[in-house]
Protein backbone atom coordinates (compact mmCIF):
# COMPACT_ATOMS: atom_id res chain seq x y z
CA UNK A 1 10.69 -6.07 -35.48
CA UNK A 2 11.79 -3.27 -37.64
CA UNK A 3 12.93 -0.30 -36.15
CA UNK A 4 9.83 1.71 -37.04
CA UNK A 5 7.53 -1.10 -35.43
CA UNK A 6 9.06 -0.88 -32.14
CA UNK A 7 8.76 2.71 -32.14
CA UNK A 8 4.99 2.63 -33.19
CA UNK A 9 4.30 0.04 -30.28
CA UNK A 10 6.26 1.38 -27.39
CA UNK A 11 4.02 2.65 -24.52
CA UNK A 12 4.86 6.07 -22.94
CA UNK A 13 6.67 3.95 -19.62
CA UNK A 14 9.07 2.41 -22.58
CA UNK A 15 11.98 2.55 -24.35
CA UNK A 16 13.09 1.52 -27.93
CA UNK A 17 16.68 0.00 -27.66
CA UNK A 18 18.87 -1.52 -30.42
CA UNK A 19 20.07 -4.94 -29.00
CA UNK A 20 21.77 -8.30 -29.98
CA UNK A 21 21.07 -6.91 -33.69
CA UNK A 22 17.45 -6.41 -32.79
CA UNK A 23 14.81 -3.73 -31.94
CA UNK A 24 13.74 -4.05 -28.28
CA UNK A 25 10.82 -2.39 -25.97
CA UNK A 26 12.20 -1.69 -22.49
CA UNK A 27 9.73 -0.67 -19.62
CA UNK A 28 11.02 1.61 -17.42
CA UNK A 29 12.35 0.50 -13.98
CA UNK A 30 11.16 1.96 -10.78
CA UNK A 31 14.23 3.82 -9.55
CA UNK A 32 14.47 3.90 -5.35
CA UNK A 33 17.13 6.18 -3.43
CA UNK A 34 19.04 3.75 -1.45
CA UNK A 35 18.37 5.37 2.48
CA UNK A 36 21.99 7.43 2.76
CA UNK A 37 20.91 9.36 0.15
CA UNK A 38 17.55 10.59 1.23
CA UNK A 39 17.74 13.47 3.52
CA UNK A 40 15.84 13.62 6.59
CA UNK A 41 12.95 16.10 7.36
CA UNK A 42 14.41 18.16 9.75
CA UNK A 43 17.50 18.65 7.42
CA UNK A 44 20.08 15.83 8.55
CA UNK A 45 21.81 13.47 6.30
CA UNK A 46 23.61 10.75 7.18
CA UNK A 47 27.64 10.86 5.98
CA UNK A 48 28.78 7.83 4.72
């Protein structure tokens, strides 16, 4: 896949990335705060 292709086919949840000398579609990974990083709804956080 040409460089052009892969940018004609990728969806709007993708990514075009050059790898292993070839043109690749990535989806895009759900990202999730691991729970020390959320804060809590009264305004604590946890210190780690």
């Amino acid at each position: 896949m040409t460089r052009e292709e892969a940018y004609s086919r990728c969806p709007s949840d993708s990514y075009v990335e050059f790898y292993g000398n070839e043109w690749l579609i990535v989806p895009f990974a759900q990202v999730e705060q691991p729970p020390f990083f959320v804060c809590q709804p009264d305004g604590d956080y946890l210190l780690v």
